[in-house]
PDB file of N, CA and C in Angstrom:
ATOM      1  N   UNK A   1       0.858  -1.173   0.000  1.00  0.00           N
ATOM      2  CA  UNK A   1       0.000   0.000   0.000  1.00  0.00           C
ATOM      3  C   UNK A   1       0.900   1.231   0.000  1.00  0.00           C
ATOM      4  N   UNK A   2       0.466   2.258  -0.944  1.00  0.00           N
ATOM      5  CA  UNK A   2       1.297   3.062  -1.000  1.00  0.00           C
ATOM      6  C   UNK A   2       0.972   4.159   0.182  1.00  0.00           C
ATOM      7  N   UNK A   3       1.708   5.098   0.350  1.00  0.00           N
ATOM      8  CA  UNK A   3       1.490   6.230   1.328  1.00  0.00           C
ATOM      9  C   UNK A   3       1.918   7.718   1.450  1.00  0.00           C
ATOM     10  N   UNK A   4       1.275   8.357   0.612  1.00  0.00           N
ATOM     11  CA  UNK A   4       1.748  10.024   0.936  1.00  0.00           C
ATOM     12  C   UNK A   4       3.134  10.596   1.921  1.00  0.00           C
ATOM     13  N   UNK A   5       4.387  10.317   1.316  1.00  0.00           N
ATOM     14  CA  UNK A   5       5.778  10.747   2.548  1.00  0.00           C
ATOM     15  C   UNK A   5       5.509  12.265   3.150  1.00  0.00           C
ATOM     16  N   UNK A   6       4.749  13.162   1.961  1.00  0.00           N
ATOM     17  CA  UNK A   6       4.956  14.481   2.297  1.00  0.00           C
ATOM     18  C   UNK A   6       4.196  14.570   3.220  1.00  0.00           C
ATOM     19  N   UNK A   7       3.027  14.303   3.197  1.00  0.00           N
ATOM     20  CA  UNK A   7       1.700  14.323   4.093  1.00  0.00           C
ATOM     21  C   UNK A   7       2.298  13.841   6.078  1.00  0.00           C
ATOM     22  N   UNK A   8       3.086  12.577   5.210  1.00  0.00           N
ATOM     23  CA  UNK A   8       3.631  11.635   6.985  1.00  0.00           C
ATOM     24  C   UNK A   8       2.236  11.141   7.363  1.00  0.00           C
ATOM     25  N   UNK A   9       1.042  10.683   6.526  1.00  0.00           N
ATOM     26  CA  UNK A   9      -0.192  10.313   7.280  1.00  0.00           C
ATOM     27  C   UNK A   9       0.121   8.910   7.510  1.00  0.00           C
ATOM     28  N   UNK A  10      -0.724   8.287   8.357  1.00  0.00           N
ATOM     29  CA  UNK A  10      -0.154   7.272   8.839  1.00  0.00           C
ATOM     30  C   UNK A  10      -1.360   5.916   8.127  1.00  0.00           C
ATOM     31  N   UNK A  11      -1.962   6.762   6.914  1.00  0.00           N
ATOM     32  CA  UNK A  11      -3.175   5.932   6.309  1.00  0.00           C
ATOM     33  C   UNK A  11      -2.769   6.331   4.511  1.00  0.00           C
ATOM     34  N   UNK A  12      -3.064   5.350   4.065  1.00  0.00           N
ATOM     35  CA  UNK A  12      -3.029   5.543   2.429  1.00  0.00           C
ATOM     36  C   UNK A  12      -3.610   6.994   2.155  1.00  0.00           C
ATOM     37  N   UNK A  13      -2.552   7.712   1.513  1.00  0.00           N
ATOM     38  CA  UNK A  13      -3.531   9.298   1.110  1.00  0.00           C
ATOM     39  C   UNK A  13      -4.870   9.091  -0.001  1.00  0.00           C
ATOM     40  N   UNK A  14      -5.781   9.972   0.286  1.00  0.00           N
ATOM     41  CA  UNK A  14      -6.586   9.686  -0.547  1.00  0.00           C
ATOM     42  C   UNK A  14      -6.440  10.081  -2.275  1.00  0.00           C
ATOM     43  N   UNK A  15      -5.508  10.429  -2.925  1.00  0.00           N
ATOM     44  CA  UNK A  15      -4.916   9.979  -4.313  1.00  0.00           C
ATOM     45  C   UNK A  15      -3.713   8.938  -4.380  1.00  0.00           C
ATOM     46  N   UNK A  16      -4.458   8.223  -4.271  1.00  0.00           N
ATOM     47  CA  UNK A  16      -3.099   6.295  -4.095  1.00  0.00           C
ATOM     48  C   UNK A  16      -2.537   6.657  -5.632  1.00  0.00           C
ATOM     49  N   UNK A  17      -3.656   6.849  -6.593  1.00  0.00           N
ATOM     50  CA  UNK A  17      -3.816   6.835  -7.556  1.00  0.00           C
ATOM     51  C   UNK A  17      -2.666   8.295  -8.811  1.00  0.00           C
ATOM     52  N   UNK A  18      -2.143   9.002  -7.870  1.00  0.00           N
ATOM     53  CA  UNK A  18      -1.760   9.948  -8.048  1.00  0.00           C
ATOM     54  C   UNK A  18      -0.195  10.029  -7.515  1.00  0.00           C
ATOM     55  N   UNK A  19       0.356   8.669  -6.502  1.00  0.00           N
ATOM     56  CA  UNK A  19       1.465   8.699  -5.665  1.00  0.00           C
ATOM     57  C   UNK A  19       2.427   8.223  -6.360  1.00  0.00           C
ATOM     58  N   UNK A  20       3.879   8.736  -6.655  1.00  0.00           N
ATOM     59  CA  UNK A  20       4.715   8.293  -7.197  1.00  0.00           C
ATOM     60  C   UNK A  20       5.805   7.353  -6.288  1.00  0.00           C
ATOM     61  N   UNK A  21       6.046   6.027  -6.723  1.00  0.00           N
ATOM     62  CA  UNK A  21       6.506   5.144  -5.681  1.00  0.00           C
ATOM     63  C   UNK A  21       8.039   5.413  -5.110  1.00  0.00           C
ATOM     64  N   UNK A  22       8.635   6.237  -6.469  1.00  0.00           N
ATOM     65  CA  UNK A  22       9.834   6.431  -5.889  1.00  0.00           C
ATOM     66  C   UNK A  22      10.102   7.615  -4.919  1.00  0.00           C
ATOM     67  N   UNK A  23       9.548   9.302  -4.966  1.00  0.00           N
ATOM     68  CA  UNK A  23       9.323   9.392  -3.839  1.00  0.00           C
ATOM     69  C   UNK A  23       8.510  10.153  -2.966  1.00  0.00           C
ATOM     70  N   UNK A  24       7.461   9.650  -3.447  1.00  0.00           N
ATOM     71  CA  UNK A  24       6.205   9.365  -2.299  1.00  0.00           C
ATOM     72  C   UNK A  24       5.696  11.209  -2.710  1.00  0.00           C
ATOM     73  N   UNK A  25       6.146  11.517  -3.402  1.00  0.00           N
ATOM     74  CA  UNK A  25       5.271  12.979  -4.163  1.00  0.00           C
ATOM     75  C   UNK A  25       4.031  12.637  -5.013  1.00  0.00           C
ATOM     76  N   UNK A  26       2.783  13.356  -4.974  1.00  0.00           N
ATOM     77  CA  UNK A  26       2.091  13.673  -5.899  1.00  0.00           C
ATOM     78  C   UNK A  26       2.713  14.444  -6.875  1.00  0.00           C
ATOM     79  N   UNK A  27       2.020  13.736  -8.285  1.00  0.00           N
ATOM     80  CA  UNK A  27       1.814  13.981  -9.472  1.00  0.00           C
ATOM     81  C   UNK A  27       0.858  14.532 -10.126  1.00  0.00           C
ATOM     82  N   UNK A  28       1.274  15.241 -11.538  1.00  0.00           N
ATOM     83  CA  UNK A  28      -0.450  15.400 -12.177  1.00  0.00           C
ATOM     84  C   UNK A  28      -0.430  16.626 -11.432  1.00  0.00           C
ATOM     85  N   UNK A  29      -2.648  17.111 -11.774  1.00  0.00           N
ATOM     86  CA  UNK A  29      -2.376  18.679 -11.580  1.00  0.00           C
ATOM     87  C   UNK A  29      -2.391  19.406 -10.289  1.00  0.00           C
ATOM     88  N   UNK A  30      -2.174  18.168  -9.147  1.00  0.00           N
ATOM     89  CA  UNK A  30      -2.074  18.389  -7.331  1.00  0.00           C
ATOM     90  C   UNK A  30      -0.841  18.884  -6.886  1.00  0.00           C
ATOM     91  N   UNK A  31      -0.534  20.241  -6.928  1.00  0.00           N
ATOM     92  CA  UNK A  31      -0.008  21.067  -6.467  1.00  0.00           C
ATOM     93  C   UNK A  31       0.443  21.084  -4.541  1.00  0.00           C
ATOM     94  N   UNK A  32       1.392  20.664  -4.112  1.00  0.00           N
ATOM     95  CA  UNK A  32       1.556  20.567  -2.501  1.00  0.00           C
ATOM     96  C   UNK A  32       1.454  22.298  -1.956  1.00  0.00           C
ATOM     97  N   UNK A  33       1.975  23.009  -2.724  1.00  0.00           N
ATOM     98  CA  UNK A  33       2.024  24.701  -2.457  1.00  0.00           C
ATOM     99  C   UNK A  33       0.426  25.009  -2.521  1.00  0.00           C
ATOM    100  N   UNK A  34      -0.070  24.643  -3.441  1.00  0.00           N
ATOM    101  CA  UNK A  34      -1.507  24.696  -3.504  1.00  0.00           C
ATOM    102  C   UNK A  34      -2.866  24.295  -2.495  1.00  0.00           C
ATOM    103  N   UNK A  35      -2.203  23.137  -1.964  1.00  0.00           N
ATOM    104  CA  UNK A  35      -2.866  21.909  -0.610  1.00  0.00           C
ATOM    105  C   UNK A  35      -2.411  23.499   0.293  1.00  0.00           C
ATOM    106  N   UNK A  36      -1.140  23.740   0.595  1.00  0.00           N
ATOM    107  CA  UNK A  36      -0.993  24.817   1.680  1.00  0.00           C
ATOM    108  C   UNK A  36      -0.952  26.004   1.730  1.00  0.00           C
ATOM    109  N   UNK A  37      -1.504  26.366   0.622  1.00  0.00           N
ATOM    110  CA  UNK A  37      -2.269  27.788   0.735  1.00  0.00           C
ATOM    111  C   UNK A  37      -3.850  27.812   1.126  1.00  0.00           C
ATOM    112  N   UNK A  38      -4.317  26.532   0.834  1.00  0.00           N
ATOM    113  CA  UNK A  38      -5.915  26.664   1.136  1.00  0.00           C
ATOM    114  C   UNK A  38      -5.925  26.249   2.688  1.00  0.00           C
ATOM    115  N   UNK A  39      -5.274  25.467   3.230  1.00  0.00           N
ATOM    116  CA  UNK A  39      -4.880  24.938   4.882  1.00  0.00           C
ATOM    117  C   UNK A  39      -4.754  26.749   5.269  1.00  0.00           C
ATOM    118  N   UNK A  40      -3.646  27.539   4.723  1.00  0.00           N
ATOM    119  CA  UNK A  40      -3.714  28.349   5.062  1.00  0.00           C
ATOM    120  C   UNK A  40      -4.924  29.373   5.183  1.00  0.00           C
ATOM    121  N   UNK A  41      -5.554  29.721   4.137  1.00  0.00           N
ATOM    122  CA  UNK A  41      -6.813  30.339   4.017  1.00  0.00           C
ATOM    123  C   UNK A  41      -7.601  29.720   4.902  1.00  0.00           C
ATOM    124  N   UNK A  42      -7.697  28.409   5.249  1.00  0.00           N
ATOM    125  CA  UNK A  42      -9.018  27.652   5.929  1.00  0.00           C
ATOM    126  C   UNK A  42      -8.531  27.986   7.245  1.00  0.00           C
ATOM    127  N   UNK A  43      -6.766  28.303   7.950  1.00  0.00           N
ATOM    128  CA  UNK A  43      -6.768  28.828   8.845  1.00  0.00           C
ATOM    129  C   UNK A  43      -7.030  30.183   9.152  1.00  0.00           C
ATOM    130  N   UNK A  44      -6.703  31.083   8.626  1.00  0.00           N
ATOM    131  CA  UNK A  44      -7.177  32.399   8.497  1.00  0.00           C
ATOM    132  C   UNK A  44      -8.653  32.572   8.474  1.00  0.00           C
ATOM    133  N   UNK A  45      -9.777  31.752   8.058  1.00  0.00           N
ATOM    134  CA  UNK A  45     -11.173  31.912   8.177  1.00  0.00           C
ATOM    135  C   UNK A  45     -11.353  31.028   9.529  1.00  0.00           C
ATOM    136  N   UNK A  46     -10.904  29.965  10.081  1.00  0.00           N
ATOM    137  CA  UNK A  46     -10.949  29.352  11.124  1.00  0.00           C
ATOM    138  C   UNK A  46     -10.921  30.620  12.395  1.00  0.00           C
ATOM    139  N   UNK A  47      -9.600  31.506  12.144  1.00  0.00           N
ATOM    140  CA  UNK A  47      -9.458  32.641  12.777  1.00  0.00           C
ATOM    141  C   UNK A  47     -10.276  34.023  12.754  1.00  0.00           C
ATOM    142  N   UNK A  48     -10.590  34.262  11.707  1.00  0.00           N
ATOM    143  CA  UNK A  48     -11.497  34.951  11.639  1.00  0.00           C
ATOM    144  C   UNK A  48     -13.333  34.389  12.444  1.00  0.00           C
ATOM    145  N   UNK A  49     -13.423  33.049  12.047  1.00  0.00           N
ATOM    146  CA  UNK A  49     -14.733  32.840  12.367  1.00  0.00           C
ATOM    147  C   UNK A  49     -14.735  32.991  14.464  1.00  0.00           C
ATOM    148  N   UNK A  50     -13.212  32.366  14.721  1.00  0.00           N
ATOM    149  CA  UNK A  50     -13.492  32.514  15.968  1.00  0.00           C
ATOM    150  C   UNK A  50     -13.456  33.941  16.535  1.00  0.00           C
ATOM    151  N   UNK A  51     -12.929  34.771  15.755  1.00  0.00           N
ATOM    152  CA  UNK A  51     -12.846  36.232  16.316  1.00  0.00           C
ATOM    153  C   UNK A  51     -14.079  36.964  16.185  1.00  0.00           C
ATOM    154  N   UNK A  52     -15.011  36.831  15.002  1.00  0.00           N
ATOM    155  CA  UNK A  52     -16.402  36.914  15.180  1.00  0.00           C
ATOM    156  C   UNK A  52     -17.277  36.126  16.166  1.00  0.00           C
ATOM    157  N   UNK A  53     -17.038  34.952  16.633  1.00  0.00           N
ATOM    158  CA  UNK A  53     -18.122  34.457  17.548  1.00  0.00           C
ATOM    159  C   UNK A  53     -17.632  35.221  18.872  1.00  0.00           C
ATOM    160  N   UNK A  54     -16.352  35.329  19.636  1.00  0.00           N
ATOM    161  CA  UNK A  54     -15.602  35.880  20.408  1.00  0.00           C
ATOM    162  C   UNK A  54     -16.456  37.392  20.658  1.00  0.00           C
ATOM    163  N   UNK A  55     -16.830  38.099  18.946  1.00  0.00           N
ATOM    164  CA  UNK A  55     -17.432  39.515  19.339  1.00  0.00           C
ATOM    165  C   UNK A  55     -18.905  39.401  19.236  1.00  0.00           C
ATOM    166  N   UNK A  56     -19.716  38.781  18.853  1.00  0.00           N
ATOM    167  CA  UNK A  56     -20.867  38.213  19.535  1.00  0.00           C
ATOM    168  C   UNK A  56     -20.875  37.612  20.672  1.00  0.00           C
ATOM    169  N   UNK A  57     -20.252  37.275  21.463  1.00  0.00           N
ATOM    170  CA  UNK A  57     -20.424  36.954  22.823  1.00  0.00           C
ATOM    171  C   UNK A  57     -19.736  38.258  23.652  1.00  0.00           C
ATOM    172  N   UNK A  58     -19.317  39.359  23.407  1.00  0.00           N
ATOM    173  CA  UNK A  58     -19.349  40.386  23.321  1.00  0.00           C
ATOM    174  C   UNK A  58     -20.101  41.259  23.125  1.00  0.00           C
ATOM    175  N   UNK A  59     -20.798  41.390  22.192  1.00  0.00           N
ATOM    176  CA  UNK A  59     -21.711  42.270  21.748  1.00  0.00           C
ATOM    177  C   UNK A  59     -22.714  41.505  22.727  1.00  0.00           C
ATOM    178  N   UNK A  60     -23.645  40.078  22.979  1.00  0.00           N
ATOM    179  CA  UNK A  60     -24.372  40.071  23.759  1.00  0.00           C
ATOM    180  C   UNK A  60     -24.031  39.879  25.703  1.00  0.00           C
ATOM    181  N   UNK A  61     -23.035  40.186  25.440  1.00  0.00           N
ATOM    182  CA  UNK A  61     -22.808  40.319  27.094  1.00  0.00           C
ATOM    183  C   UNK A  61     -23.453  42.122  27.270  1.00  0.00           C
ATOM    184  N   UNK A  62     -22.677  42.847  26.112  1.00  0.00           N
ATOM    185  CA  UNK A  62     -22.907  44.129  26.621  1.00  0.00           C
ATOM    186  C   UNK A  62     -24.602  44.371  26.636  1.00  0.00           C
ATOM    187  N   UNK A  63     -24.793  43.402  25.411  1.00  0.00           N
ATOM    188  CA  UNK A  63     -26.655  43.221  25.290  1.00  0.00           C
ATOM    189  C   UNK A  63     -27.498  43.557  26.832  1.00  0.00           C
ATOM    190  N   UNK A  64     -27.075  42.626  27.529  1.00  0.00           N
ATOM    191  CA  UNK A  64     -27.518  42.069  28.649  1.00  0.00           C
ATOM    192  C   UNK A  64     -27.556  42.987  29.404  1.00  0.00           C
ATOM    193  N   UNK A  65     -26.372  43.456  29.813  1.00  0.00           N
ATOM    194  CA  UNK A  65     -25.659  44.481  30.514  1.00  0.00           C
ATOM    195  C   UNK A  65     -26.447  45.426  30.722  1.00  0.00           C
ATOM    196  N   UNK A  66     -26.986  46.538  29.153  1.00  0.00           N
ATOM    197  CA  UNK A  66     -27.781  47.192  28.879  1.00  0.00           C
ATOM    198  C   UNK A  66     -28.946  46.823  29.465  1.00  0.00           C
ATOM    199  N   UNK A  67     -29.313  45.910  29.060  1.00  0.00           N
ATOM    200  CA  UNK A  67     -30.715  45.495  29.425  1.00  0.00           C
ATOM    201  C   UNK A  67     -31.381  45.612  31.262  1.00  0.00           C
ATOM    202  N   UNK A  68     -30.434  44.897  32.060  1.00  0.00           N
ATOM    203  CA  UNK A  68     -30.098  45.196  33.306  1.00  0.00           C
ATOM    204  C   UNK A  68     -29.708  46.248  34.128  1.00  0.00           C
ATOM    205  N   UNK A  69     -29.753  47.280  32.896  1.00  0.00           N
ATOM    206  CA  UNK A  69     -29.297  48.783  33.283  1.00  0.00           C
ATOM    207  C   UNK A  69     -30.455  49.450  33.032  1.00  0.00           C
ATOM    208  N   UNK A  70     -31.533  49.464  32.222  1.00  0.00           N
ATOM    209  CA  UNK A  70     -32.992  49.720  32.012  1.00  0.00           C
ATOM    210  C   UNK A  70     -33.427  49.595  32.766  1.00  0.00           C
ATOM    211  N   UNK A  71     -33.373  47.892  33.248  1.00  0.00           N
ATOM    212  CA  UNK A  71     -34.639  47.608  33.869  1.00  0.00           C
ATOM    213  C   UNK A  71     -34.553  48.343  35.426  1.00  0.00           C
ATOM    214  N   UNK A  72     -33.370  48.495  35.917  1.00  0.00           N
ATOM    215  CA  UNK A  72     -33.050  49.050  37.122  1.00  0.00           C
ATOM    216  C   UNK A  72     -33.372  50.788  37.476  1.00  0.00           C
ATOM    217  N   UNK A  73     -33.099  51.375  36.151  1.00  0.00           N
ATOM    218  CA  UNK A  73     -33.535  52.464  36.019  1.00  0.00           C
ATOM    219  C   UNK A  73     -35.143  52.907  35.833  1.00  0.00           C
ATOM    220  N   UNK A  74     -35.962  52.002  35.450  1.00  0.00           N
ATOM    221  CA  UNK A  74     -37.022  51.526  35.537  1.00  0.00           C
ATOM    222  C   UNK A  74     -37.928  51.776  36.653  1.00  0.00           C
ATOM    223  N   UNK A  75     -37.362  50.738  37.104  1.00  0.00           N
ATOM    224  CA  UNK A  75     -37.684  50.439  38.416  1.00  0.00           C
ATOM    225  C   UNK A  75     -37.198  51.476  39.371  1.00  0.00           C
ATOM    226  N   UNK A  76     -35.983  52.413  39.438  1.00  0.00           N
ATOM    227  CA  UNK A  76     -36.316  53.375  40.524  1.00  0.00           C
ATOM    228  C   UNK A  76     -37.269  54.251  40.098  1.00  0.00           C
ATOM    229  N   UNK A  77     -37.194  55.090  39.061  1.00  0.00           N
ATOM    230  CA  UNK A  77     -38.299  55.762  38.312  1.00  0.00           C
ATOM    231  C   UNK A  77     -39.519  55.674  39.137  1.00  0.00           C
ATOM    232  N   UNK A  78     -40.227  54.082  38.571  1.00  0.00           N
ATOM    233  CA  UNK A  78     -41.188  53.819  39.416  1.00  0.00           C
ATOM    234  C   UNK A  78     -41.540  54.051  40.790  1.00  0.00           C
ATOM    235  N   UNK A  79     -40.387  53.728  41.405  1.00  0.00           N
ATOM    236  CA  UNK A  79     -40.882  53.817  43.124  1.00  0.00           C
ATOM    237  C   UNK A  79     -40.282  54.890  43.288  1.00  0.00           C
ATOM    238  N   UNK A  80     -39.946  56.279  42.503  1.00  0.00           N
ATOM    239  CA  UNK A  80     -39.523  57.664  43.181  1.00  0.00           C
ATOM    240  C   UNK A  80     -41.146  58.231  42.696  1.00  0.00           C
ATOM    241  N   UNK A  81     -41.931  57.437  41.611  1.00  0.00           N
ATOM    242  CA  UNK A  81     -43.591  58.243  41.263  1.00  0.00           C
ATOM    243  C   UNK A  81     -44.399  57.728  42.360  1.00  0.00           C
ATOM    244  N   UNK A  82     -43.961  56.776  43.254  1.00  0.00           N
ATOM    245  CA  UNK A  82     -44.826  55.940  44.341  1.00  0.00           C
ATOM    246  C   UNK A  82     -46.229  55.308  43.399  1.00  0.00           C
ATOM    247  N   UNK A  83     -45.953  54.581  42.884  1.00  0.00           N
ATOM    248  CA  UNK A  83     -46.949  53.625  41.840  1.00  0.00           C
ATOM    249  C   UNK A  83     -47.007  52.967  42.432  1.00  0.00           C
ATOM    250  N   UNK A  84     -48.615  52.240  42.629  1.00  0.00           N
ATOM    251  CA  UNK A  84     -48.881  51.136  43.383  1.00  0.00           C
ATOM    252  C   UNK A  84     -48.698  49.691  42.710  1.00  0.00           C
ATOM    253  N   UNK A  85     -48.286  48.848  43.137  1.00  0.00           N
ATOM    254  CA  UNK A  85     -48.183  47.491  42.367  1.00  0.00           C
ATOM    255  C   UNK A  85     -49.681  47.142  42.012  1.00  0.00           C
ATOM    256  N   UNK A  86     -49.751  46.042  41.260  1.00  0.00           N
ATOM    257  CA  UNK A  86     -50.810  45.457  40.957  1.00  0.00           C
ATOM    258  C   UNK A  86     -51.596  44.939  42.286  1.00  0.00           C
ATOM    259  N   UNK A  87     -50.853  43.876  43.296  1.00  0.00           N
ATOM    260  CA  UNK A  87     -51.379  43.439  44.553  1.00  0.00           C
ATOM    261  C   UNK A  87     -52.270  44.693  45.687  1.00  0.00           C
ATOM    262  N   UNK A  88     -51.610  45.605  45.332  1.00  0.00           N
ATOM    263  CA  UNK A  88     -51.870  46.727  46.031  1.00  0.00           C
ATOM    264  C   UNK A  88     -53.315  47.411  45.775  1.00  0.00           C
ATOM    265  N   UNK A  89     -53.203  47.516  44.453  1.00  0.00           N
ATOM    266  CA  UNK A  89     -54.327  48.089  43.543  1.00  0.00           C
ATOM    267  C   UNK A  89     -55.488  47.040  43.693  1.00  0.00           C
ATOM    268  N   UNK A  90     -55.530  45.803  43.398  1.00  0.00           N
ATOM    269  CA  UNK A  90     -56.350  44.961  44.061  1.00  0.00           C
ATOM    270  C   UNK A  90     -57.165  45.075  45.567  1.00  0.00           C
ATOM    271  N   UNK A  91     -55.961  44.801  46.032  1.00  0.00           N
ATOM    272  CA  UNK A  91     -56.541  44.694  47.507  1.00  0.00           C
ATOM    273  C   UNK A  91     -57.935  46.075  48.127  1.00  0.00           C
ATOM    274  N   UNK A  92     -56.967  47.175  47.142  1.00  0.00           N
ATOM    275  CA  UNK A  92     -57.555  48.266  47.836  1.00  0.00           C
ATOM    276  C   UNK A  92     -59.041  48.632  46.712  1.00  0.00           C
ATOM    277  N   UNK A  93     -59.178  47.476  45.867  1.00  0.00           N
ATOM    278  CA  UNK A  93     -60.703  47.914  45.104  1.00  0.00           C
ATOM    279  C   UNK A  93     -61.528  46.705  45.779  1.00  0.00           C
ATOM    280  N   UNK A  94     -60.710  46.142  46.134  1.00  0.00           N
ATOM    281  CA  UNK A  94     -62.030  44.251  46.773  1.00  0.00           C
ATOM    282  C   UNK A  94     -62.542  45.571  48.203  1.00  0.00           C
ATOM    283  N   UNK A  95     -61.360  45.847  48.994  1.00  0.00           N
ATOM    284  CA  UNK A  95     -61.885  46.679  50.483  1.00  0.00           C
ATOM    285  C   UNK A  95     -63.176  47.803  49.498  1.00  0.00           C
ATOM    286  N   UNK A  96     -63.114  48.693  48.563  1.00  0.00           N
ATOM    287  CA  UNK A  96     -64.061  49.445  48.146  1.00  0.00           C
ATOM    288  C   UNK A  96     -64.782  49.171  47.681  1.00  0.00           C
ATOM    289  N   UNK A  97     -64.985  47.685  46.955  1.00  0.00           N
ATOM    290  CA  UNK A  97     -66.424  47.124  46.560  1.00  0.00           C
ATOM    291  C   UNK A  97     -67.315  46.542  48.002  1.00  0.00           C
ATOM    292  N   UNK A  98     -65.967  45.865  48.710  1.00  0.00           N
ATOM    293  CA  UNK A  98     -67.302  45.774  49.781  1.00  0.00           C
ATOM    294  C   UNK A  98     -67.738  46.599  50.882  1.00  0.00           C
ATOM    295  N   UNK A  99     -66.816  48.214  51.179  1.00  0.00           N
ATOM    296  CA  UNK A  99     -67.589  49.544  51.326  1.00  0.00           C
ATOM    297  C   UNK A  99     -68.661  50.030  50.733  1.00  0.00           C
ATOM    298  N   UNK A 100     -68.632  49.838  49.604  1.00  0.00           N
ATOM    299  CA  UNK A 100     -69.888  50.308  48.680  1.00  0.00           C
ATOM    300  C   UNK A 100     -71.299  49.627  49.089  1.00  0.00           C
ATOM    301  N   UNK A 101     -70.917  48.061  49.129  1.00  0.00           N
ATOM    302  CA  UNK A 101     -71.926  46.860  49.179  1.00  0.00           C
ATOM    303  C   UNK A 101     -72.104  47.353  50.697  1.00  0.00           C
ATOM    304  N   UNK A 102     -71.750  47.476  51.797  1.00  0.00           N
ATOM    305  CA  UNK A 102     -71.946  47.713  53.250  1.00  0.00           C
ATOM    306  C   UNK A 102     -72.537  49.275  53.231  1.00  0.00           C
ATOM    307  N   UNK A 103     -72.419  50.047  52.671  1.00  0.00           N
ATOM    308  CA  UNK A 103     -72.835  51.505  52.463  1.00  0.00           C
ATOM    309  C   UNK A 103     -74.618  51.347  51.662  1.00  0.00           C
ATOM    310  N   UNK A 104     -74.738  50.498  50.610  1.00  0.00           N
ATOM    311  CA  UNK A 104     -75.849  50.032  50.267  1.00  0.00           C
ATOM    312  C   UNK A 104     -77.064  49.333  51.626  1.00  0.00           C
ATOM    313  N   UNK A 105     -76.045  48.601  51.913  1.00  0.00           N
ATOM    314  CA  UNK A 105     -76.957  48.143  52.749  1.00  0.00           C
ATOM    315  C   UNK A 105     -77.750  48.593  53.763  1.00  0.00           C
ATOM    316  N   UNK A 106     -76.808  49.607  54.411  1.00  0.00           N
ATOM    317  CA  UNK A 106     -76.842  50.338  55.670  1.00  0.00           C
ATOM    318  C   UNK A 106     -78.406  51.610  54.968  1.00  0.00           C
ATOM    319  N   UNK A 107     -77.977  52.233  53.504  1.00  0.00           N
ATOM    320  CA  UNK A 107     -78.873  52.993  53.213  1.00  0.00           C
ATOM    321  C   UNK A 107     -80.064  52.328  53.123  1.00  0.00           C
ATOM    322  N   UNK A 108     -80.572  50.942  52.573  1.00  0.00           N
ATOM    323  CA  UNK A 108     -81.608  50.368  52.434  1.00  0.00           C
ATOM    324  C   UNK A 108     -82.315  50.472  54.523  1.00  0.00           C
ATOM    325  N   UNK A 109     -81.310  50.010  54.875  1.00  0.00           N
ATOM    326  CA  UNK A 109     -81.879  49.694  56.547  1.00  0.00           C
ATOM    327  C   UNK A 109     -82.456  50.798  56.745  1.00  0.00           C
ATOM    328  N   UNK A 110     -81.802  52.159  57.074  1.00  0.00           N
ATOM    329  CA  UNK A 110     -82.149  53.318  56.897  1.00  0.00           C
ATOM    330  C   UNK A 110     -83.604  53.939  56.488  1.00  0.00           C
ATOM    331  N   UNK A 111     -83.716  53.955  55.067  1.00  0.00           N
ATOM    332  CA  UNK A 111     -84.855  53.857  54.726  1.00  0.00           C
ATOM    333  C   UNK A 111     -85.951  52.919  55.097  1.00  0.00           C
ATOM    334  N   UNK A 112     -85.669  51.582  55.600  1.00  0.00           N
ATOM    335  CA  UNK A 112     -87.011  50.831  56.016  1.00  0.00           C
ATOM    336  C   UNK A 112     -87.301  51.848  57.070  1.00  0.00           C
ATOM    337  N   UNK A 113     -86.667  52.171  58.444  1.00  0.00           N
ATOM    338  CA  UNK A 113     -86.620  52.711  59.371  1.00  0.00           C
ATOM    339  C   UNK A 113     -87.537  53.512  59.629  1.00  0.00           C
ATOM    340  N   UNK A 114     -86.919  54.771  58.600  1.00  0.00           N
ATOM    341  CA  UNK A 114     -87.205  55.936  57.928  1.00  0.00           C
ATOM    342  C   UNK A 114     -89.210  55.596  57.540  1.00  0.00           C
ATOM    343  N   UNK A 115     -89.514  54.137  56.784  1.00  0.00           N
ATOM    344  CA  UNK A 115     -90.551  54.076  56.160  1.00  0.00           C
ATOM    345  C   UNK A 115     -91.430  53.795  57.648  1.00  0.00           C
ATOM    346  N   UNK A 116     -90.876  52.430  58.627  1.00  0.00           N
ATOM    347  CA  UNK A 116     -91.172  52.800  60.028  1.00  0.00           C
ATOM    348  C   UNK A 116     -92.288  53.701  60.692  1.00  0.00           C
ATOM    349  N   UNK A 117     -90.855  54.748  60.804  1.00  0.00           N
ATOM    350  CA  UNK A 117     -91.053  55.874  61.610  1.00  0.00           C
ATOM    351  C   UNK A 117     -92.097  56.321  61.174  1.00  0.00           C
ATOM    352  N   UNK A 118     -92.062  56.774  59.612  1.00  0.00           N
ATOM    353  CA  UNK A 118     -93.109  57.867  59.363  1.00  0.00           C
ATOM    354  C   UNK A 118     -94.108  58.000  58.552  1.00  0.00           C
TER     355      UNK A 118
END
């Protein structure tokens, strides 16, 4: 089995078909300068791709950052206008519906009284 010397792979290169036995160079139109300029390019985009993911995890850290800087600003905003929460706002319309309903009632009593008396 023949084997790529330049390469040093430790498996038949994949052009067997292309290997010259005496010494162990490709032939034909497979260029070795050629194989390592594109290794090269594929490292240079390897590098590039990691230096872009590197500034997206960048860009969304500062994302975040921002975001956590809103919401905080937000939120003092809010409690320097003294805004009532939702729980708050609740509580205090159930107590005034059943003021209203106890205020009804009391006027109906009233008036029987009233019809009573006079």
């Amino acid at each position: 089995m023949r084997v790529c010397l330049r390469h040093k792979w430790p498996f038949p290169c994949d052009k067997v078909n292309l290997v010259s036995e005496r010494d162990g160079a490709h032939i034909g139109s497979q260029d070795h300068n050629a194989e390592r300029a594109m290794q090269t390019r594929n490292k240079f985009m390897d590098d590039m791709s990691q230096l872009m993911t590197n500034a997206m995890g960048v860009a969304q850290g500062a994302k975040d950052e921002a975001d956590n800087a809103m919401k905080s600003m937000l939120d003092r905003w809010l409690a320097d206008r003294d805004f009532v929460t939702r729980e708050e706002f609740d509580a205090v319309r159930g107590m005034a519906q059943k003021a209203r309903e106890e205020n009804e009632a009391l006027k109906a009593r009233i008036e029987a009284l009233e019809g009573k008396a006079g």
